[in-house]
Structure formats: C-alpha cells, structure tokens
C-alpha atoms as a PDB file:
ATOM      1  CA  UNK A   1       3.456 -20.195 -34.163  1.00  0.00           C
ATOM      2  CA  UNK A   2       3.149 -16.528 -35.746  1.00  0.00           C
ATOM      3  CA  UNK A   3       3.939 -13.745 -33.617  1.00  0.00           C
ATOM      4  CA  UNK A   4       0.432 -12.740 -33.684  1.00  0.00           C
ATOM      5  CA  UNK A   5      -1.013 -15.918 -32.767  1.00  0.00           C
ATOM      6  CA  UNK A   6       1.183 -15.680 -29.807  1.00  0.00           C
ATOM      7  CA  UNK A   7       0.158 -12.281 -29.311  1.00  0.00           C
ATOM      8  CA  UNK A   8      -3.785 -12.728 -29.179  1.00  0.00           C
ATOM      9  CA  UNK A   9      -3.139 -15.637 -26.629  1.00  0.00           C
ATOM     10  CA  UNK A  10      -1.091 -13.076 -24.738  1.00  0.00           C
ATOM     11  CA  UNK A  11      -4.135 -10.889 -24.709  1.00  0.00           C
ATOM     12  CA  UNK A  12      -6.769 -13.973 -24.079  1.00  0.00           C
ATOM     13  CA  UNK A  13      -4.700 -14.826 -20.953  1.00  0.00           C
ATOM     14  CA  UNK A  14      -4.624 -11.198 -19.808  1.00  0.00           C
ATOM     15  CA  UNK A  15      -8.288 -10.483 -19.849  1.00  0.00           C
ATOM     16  CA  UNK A  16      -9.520 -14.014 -18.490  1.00  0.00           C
ATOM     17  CA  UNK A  17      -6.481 -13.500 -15.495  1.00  0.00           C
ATOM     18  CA  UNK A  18      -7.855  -9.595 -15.011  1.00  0.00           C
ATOM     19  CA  UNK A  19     -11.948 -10.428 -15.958  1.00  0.00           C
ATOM     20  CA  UNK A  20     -11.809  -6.768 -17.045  1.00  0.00           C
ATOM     21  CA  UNK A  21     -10.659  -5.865 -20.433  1.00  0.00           C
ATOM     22  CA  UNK A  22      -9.882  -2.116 -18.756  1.00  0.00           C
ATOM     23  CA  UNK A  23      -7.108  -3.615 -15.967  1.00  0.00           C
ATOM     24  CA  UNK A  24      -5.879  -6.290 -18.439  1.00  0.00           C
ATOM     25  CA  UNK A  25      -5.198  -3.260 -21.456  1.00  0.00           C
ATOM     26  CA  UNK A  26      -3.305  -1.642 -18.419  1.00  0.00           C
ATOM     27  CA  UNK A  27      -1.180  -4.795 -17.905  1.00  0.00           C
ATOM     28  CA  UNK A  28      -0.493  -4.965 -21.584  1.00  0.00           C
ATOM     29  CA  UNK A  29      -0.204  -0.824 -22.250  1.00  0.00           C
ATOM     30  CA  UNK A  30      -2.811  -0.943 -25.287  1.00  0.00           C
ATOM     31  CA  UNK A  31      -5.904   0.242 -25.650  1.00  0.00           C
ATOM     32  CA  UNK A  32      -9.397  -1.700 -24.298  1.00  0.00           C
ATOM     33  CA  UNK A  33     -10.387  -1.265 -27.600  1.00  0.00           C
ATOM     34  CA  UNK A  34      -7.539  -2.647 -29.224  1.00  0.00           C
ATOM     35  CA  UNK A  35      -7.566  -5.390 -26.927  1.00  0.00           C
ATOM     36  CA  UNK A  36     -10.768  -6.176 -27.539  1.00  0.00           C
ATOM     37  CA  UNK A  37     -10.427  -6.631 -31.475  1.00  0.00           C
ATOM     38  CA  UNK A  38      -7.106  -8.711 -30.967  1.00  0.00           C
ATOM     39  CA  UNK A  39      -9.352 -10.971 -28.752  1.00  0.00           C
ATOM     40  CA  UNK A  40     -12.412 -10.618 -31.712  1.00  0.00           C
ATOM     41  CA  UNK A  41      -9.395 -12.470 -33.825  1.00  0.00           C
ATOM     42  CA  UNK A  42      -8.668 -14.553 -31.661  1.00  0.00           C
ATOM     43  CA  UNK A  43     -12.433 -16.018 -31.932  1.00  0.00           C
ATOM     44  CA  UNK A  44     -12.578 -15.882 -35.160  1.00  0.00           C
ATOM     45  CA  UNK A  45      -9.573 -17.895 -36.118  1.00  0.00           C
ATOM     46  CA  UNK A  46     -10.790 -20.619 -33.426  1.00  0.00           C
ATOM     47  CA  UNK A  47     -14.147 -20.546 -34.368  1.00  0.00           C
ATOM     48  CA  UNK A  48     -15.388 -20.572 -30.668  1.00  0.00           C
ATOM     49  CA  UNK A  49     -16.211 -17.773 -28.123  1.00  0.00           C
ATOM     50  CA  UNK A  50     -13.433 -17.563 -25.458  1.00  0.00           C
ATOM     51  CA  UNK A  51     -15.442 -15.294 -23.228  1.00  0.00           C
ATOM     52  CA  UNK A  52     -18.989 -14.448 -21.899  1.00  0.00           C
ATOM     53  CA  UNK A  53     -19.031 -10.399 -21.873  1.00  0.00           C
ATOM     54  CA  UNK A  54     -21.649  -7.840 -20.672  1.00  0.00           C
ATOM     55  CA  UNK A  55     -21.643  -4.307 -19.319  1.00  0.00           C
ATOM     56  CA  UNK A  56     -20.248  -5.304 -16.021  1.00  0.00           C
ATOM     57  CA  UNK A  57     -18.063  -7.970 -16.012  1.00  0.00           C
ATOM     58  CA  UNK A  58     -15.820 -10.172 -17.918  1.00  0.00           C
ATOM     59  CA  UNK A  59     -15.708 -13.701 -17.763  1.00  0.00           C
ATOM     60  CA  UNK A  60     -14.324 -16.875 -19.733  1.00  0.00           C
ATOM     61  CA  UNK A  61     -16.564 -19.773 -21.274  1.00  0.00           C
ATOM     62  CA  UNK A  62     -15.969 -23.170 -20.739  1.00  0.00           C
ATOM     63  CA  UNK A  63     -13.970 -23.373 -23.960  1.00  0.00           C
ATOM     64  CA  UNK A  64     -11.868 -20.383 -22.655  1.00  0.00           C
ATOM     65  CA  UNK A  65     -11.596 -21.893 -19.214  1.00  0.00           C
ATOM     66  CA  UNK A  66     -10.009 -25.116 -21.085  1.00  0.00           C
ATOM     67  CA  UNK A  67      -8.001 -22.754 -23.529  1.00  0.00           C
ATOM     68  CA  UNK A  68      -6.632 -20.909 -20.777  1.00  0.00           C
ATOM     69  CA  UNK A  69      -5.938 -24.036 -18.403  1.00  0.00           C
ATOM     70  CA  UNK A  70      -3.333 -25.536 -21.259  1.00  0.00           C
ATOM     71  CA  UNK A  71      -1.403 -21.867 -21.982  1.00  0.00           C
ATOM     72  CA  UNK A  72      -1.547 -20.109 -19.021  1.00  0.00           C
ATOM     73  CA  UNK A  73       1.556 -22.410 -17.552  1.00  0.00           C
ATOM     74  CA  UNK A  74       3.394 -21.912 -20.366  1.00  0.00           C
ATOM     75  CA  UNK A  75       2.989 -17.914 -20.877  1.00  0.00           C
ATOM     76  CA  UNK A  76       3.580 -17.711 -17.457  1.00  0.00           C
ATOM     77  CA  UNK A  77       7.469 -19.763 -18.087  1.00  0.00           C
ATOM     78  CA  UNK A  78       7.829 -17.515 -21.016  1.00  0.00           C
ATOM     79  CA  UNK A  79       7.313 -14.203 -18.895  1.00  0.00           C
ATOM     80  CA  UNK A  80       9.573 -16.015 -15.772  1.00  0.00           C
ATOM     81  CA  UNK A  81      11.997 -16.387 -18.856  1.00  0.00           C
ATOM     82  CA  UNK A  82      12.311 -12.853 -20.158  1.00  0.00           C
ATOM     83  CA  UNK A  83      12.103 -11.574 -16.669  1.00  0.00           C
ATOM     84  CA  UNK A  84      15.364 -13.579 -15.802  1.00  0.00           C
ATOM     85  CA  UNK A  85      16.919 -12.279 -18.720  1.00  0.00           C
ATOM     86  CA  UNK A  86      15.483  -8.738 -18.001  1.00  0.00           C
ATOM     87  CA  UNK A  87      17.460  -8.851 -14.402  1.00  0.00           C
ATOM     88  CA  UNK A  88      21.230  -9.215 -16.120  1.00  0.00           C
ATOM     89  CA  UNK A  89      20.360  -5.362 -16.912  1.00  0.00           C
ATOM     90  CA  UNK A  90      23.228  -3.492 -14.908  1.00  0.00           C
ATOM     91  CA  UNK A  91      20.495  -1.117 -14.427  1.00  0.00           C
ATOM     92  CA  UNK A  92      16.791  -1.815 -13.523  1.00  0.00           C
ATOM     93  CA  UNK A  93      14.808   0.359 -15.176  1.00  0.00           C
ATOM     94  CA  UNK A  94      11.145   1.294 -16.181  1.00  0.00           C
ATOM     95  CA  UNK A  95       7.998   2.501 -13.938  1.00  0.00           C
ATOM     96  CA  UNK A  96       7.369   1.312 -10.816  1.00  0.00           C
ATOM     97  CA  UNK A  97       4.178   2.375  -9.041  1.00  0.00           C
ATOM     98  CA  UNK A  98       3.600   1.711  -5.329  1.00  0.00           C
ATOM     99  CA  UNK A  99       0.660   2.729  -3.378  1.00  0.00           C
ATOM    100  CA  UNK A 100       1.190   3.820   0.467  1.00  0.00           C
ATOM    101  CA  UNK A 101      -0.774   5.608   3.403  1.00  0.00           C
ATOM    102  CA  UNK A 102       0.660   9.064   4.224  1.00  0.00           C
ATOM    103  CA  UNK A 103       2.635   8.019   7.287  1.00  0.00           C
ATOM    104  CA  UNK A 104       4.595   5.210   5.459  1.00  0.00           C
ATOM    105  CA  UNK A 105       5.455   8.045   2.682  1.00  0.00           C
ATOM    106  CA  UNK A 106       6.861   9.845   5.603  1.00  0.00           C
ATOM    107  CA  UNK A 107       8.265   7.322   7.766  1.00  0.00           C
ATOM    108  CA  UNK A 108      10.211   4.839   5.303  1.00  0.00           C
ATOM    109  CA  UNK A 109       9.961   6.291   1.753  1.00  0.00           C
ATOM    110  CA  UNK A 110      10.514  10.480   2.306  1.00  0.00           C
ATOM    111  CA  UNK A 111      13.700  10.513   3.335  1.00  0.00           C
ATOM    112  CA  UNK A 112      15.211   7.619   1.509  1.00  0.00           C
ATOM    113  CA  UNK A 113      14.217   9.072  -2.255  1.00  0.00           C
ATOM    114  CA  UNK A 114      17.328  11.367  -2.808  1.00  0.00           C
ATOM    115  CA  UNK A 115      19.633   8.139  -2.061  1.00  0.00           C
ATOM    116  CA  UNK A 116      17.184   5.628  -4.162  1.00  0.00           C
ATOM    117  CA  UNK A 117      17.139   8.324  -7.255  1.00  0.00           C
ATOM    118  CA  UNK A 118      20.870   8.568  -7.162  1.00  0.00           C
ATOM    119  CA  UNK A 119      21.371   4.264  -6.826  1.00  0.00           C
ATOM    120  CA  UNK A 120      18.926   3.767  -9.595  1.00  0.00           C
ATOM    121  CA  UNK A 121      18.688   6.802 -11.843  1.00  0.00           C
ATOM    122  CA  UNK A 122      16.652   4.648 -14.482  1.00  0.00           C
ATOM    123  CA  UNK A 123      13.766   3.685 -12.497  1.00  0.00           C
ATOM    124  CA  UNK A 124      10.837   5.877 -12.796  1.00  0.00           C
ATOM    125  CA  UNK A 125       8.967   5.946  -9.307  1.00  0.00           C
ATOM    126  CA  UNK A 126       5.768   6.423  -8.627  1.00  0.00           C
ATOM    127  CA  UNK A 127       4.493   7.163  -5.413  1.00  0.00           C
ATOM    128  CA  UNK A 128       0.499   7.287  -4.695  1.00  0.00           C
ATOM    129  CA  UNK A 129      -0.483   8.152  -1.220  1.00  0.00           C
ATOM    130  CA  UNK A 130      -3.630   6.866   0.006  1.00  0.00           C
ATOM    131  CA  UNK A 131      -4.764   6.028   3.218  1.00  0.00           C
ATOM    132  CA  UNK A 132      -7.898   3.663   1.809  1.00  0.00           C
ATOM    133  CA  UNK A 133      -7.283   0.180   1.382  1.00  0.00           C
ATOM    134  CA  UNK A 134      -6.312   0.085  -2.088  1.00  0.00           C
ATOM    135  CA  UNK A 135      -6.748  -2.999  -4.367  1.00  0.00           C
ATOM    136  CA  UNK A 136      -3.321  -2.906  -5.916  1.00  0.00           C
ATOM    137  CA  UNK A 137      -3.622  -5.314  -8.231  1.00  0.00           C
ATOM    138  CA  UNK A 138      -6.616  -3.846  -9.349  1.00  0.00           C
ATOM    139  CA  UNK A 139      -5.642  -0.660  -9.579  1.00  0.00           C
ATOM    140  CA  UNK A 140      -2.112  -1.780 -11.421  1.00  0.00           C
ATOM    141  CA  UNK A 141       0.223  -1.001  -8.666  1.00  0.00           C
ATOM    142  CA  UNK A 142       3.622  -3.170  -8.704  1.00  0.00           C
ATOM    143  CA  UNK A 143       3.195  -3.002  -4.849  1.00  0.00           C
ATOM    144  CA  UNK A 144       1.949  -1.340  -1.814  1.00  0.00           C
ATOM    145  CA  UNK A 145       2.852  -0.540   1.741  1.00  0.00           C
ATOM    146  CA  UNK A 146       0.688  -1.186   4.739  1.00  0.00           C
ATOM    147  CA  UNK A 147       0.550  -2.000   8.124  1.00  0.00           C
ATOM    148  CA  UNK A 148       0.827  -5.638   8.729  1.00  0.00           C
ATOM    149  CA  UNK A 149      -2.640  -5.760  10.320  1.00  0.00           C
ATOM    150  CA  UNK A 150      -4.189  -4.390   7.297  1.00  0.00           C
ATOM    151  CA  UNK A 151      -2.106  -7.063   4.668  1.00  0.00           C
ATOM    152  CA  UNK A 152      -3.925  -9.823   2.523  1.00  0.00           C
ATOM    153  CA  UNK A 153      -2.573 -13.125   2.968  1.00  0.00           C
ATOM    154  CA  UNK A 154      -1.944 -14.407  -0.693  1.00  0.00           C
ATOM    155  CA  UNK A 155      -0.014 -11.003  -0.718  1.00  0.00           C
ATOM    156  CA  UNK A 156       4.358 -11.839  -0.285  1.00  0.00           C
ATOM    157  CA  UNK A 157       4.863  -9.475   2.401  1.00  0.00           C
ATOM    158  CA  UNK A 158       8.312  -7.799   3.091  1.00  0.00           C
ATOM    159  CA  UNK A 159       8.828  -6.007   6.789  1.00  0.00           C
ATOM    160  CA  UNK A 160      10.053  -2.777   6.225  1.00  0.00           C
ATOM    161  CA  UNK A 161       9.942  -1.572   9.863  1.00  0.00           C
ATOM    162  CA  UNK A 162       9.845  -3.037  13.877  1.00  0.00           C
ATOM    163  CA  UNK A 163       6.652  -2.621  15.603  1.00  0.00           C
ATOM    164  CA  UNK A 164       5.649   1.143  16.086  1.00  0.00           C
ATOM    165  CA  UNK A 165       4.238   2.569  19.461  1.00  0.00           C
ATOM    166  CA  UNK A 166       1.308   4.912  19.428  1.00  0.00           C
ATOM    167  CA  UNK A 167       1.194   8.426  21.497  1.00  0.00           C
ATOM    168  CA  UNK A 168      -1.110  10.658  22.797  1.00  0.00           C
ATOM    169  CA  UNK A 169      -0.045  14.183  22.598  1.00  0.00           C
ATOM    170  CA  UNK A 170      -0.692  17.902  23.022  1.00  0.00           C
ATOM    171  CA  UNK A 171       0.289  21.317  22.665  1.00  0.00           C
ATOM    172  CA  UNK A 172       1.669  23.099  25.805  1.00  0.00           C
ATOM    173  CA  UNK A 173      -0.702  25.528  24.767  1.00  0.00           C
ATOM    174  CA  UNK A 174      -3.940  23.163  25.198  1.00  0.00           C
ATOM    175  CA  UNK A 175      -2.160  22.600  28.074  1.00  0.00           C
ATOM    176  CA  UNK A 176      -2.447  26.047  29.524  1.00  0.00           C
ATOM    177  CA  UNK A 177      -6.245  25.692  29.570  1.00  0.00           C
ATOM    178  CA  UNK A 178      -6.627  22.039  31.075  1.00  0.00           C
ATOM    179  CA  UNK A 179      -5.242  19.907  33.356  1.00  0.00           C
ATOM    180  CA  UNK A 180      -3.625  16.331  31.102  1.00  0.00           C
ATOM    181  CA  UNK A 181      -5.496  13.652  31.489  1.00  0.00           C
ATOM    182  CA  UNK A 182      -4.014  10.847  33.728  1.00  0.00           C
ATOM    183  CA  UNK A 183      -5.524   7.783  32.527  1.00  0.00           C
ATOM    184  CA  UNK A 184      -7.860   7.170  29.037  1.00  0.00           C
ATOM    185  CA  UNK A 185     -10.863   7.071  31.094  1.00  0.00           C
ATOM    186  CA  UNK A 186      -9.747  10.918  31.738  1.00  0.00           C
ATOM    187  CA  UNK A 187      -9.889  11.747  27.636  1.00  0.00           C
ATOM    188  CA  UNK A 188     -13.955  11.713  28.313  1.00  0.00           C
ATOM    189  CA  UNK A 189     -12.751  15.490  30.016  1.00  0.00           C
ATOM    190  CA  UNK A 190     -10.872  16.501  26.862  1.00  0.00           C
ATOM    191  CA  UNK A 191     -11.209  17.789  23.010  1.00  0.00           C
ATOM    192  CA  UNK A 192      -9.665  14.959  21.124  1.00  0.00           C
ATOM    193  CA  UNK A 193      -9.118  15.090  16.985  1.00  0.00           C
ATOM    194  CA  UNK A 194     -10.826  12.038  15.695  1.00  0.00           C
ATOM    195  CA  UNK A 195      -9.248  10.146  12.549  1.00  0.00           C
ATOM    196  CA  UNK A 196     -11.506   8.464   9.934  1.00  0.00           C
ATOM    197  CA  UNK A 197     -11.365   6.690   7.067  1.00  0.00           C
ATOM    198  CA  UNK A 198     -12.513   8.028   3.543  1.00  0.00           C
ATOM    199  CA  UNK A 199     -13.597   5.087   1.969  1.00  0.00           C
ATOM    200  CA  UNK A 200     -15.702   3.910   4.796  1.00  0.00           C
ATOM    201  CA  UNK A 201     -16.358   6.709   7.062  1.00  0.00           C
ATOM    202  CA  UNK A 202     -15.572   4.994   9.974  1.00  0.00           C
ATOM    203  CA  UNK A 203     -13.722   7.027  12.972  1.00  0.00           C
ATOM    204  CA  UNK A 204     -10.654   5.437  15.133  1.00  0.00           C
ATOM    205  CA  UNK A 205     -10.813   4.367  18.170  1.00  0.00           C
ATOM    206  CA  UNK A 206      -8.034   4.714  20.198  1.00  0.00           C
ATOM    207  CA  UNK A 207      -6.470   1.809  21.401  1.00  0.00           C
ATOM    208  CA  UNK A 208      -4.697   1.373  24.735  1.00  0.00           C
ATOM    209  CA  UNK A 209      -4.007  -1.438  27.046  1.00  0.00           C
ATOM    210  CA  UNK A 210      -3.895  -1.642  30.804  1.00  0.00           C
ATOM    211  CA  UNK A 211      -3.970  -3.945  33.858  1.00  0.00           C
ATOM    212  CA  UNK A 212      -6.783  -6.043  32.563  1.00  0.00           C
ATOM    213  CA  UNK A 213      -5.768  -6.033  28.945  1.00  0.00           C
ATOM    214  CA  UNK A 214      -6.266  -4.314  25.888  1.00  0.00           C
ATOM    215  CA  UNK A 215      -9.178  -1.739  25.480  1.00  0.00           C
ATOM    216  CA  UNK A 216     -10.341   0.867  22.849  1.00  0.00           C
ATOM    217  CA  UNK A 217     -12.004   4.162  23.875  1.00  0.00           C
ATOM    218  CA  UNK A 218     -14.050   5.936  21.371  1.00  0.00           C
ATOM    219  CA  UNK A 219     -13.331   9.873  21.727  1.00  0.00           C
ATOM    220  CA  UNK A 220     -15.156  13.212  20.948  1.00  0.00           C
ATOM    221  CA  UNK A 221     -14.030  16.593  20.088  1.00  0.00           C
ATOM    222  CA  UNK A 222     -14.345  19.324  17.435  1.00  0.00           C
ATOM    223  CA  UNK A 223     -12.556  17.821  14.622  1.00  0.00           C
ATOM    224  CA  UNK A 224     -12.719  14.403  12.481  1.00  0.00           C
ATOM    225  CA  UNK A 225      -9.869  14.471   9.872  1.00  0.00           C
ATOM    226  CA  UNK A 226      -8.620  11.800   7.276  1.00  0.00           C
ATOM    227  CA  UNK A 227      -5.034  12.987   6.855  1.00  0.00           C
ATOM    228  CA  UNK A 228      -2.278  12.280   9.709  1.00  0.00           C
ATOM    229  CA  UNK A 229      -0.014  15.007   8.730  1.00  0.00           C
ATOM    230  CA  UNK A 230      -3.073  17.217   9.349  1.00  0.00           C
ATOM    231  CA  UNK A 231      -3.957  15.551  12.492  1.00  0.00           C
ATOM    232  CA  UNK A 232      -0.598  16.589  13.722  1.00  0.00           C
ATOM    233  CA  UNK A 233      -0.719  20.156  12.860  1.00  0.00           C
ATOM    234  CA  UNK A 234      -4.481  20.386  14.184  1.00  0.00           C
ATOM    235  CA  UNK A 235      -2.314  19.174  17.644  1.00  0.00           C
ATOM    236  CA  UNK A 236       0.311  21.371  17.148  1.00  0.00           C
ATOM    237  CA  UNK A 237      -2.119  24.359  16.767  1.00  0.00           C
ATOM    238  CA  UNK A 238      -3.902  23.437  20.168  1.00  0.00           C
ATOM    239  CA  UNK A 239      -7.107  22.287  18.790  1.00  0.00           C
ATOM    240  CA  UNK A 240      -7.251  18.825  20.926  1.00  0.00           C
ATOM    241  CA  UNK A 241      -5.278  16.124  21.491  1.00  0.00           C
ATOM    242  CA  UNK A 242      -4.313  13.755  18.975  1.00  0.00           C
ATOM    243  CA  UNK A 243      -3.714   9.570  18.416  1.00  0.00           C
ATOM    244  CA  UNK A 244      -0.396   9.477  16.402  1.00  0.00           C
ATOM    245  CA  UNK A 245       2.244   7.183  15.476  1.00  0.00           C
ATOM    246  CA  UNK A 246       5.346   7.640  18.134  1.00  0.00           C
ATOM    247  CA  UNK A 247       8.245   8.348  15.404  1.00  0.00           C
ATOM    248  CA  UNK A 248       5.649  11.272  13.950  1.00  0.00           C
ATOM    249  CA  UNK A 249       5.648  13.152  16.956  1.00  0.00           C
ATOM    250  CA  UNK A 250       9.226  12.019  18.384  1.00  0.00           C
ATOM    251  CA  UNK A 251      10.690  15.683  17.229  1.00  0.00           C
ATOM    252  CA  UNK A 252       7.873  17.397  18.340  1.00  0.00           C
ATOM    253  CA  UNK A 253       8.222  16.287  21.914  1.00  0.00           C
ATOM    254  CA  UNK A 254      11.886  16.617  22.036  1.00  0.00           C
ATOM    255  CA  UNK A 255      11.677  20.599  20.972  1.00  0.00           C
ATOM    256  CA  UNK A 256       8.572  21.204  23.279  1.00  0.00           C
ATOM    257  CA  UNK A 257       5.750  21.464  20.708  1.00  0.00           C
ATOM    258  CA  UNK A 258       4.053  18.785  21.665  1.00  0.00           C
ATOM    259  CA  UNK A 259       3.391  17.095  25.277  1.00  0.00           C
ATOM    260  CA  UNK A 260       3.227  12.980  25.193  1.00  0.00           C
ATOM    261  CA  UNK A 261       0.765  11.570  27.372  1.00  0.00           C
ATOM    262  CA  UNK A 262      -0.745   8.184  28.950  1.00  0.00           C
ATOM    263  CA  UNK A 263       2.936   6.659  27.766  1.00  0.00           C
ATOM    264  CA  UNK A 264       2.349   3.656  29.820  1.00  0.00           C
ATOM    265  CA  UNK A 265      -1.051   2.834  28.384  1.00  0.00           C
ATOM    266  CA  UNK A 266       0.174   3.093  24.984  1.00  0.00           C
ATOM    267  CA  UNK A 267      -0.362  -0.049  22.426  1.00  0.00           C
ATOM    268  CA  UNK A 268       2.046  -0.595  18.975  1.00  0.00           C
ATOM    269  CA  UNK A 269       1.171  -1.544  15.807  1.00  0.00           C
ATOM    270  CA  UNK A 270       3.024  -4.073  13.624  1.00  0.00           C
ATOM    271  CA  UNK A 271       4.990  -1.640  11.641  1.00  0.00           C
ATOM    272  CA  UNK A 272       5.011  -1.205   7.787  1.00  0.00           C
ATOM    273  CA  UNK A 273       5.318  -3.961   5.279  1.00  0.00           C
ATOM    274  CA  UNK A 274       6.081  -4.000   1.733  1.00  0.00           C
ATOM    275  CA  UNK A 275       3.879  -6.379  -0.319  1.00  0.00           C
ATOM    276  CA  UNK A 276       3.350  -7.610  -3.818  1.00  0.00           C
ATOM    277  CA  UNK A 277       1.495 -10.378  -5.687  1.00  0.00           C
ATOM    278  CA  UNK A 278       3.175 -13.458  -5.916  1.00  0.00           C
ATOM    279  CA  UNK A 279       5.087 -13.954  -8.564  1.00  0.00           C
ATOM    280  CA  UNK A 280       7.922 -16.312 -10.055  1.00  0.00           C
ATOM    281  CA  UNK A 281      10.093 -13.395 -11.076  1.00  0.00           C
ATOM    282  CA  UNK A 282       9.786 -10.333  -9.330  1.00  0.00           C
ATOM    283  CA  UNK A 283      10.499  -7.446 -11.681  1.00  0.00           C
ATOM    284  CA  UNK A 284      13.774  -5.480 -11.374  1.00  0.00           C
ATOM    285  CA  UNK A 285      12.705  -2.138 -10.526  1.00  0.00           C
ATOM    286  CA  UNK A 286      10.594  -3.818  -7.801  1.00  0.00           C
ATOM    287  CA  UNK A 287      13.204  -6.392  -6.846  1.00  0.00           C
ATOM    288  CA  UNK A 288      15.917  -3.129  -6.495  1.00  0.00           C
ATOM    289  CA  UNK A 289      13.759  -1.344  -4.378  1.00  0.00           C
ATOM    290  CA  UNK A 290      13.153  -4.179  -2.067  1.00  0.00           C
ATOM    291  CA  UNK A 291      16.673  -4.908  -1.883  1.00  0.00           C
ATOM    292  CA  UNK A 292      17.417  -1.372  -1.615  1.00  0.00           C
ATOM    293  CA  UNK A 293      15.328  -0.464   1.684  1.00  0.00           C
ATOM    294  CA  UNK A 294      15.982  -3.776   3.060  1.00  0.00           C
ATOM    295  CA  UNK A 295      19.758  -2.591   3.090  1.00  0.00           C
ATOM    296  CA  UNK A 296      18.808   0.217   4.295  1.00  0.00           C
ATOM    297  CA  UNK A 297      16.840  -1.751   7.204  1.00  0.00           C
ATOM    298  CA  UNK A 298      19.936  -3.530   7.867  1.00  0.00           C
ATOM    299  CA  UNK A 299      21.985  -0.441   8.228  1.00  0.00           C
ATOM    300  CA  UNK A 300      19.500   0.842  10.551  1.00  0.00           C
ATOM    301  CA  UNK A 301      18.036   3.568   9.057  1.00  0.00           C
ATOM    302  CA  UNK A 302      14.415   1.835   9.137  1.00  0.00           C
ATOM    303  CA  UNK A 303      14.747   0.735  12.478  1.00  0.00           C
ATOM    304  CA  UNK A 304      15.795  -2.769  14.250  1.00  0.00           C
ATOM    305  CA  UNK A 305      14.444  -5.999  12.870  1.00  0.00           C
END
C-alpha cells in the first residue's frame, strides 16, 4: 500500500471515530481543510462516498461504516505498535494537555510542577483550569482530573487522592459581629458565600450529615461566586462564611485567619481522580505523569491511599 493510501485511511478513520472533521484535524495536527481534501481523495479513488456531511454534523455511510469496521482494528494495532516503540524513549516527551478544576490545580498539581519539570524536562505540560465539566475528549485533552463523583464510567480512572472532608469556616472578624452558628439549621441566621457553576448556573448546596443521615441545606447571603480560590478570600475578608474543601483552609485555621465550624456535621467527597480514555497504549508523557504522582501518592505527599 502507498504511503498515501495509508494516509487517507488514517484520516477516514479519524473523522468517522471524531464525527467532526474540526476535533479529528486536532487529533491529526492538520488543517480541517486539508483533511477534508485528503478524505475528497479518498472518495474519489474508491468511487463511493465514505461519509454523509452537512453544516452540523459528521457522519459515515453505510459503505464507510463497512470501510471503517475492516481497518479500524488494524490502525488501531499499528498505533498500539508505534506507541510501544515510542515508550523505549529514555525520555517521554511531547505535549500533554490535562484539564482540572481550580482546587485539584492547587491541591495535587501546584506544588508538584517544579519536581515533575525537573524529572521530565521534555514534556511540554499543559494545564487548563476549569471548573465546568469538560468533554475532554472533545475538547482534545490527553486527560482530566475530577472528583470521583463527577467521573464517566467508560473513562480509566486513576485515584490521585483519599477522600477529602468539607469545612465550614469564617473570619474571626465575621466573628466579632455574630455569634457561630451551632448546628446547619443555625446558617439560616448567617451571610453565607454561595458557589455556582458557570456552565449551568446552578448554586451548591451544602452538604452535611447528622443523626438521621445525610442532608443538604441551601444557603443565602451577599455573594454567589464560581471560583474557590475566590470563595476563600471572600471568607478571609469577612464577607460570610464559606463551604470549602478541608486541606484549602487547613493553614488558614492553624494561623487564626479562619474559624472551622459545624466539624462534626461535616460530609467528604471522594477525592481527585486522574482519568483518560481507554486506550491500548497509553502515551508516554501521560503514562510518566501517572506514574510520576502515583509515586508521589505512595510517598505520601498526596495523601494515604
């Protein structure tokens, strides 16, 4: 087979796996345009339309759904091939984009990027803080971190992290002007700083659990913000009180910035989990940085399994 025969089947495979010639030109670093006149050739040399195209969507015909049954296997043993030979690098290198919410940049990745730059000077890291629920496939990310509530399941999920507790906490100078609340029924009494999420709108509850069982309590105050690191300083400043992740606020309390409250009604979350498509070979820059945090897991630095 010529290279370019093997090439526009490359492509074919690409845009039927992606239905989008725009993701699939992103998989393959060309052009859509490009793409699209490889897959034109493609066509024309078969004599047949592969796929059914309009404005919106992308999608292959029945001959390209039998086309794509026979080589897909194949191209797929030819990638899981080069990838195998791509790990004997001594050094993984090339980008590797990962998408994450704000407090997983700050609780896992932040302070382990000096140490991964220094193991692994070759890979190119790309860090994309979001707190939406990013597609990252879609959106051409080698992986994401997320909460394990919030995880697909055809995702391979990694656990970065042990289960986090939650904490209600305020400044001694909100403090000054009212009395803490002693149960969540008392938050009703108080300015609270609402969290809510961009892509929906949607504002927290706050989550808590008691004699009878878990409960959520939805709270009012003066502020609705969409960035934890701001919800933080908004507590810091005295505005209200605030719903945050225990290790976030750990500091705070231990210097006297911040007050923790309701301790014994507080819930956890699952903790932070790295996750990727699944895939026979797991590229090397991805593959190192798994291996990389899950060392540093081990070691501690992460937290307990």
């Amino acid at each position: 087979m010529r290279g370019a025969a093997f090439s526009e089947l490359v492509s074919f495979t690409a845009v039927a796996r992606e239905c989008s010639f725009r993701r699939a030109a992103v998989r393959l670093g060309v052009s859509p345009s490009a793409l699209s006149h490889t897959i034109r050739q493609l066509e024309e040399r078969l004599g047949v339309r592969l796929l059914n195209r309009t404005t919106r969507s992308v999608a292959p015909t029945e001959a390209g759904l039998a086309l794509l049954a026979r080589i897909e296997p194949a191209i797929a043993e030819l990638e899981g091939a080069v990838s195998v030979v791509g790990a004997f690098q001594s050094r993984p290198s090339g980008r590797l984009r990962i998408n994450l919410p704000r407090l997983a940049a700050e609780l896992v990745l932040a302070p382990l990027l000096a140490d991964f730059a220094e193991a692994y000077p070759e890979i190119r890291l790309e860090l994309i803080v979001d707190d939406a629920l990013t597609d990252v496939v879609a959106e051409s990310f080698d992986a994401g971190i997320r909460q394990g509530e919030r995880l697909h399941q055809d995702m391979v999920a990694v656990r970065l992290t042990p289960s986090i507790k939650m904490a209600v906490v305020g400044s001694p100078a909100y403090f000054a002007r009212r009395s803490p609340p002693v149960t969540p029924a008392d938050l009703g009494r108080h300015a609270c700083i609402n969290y809510c999420w961009t892509a929906t709108g949607a504002v927290f509850r706050w989550p808590f659990e008691g004699p009878d069982g878990p409960f959520e309590i939805a709270v009012e105050g003066p502020l609705t913000l969409n960035d934890t690191g701001l919800l933080r300083d908004a507590a810091l400043r005295g505005v209200g009180l605030a719903y945050l992740p225990e290790p976030s606020t750990a500091r705070d309390v231990e210097e006297g910035r911040l007050v923790r409250l309701l301790e014994s009604w507080s819930r956890s979350f699952s903790g932070f989990f790295l996750y990727h498509p699944g895939r026979r070979q797991t590229p090397p820059p991805l593959r190192a940085l798994i291996d990389f945090l899950l060392a540093r897991r081990g070691d501690g630095v992460l937290g307990p399994d």
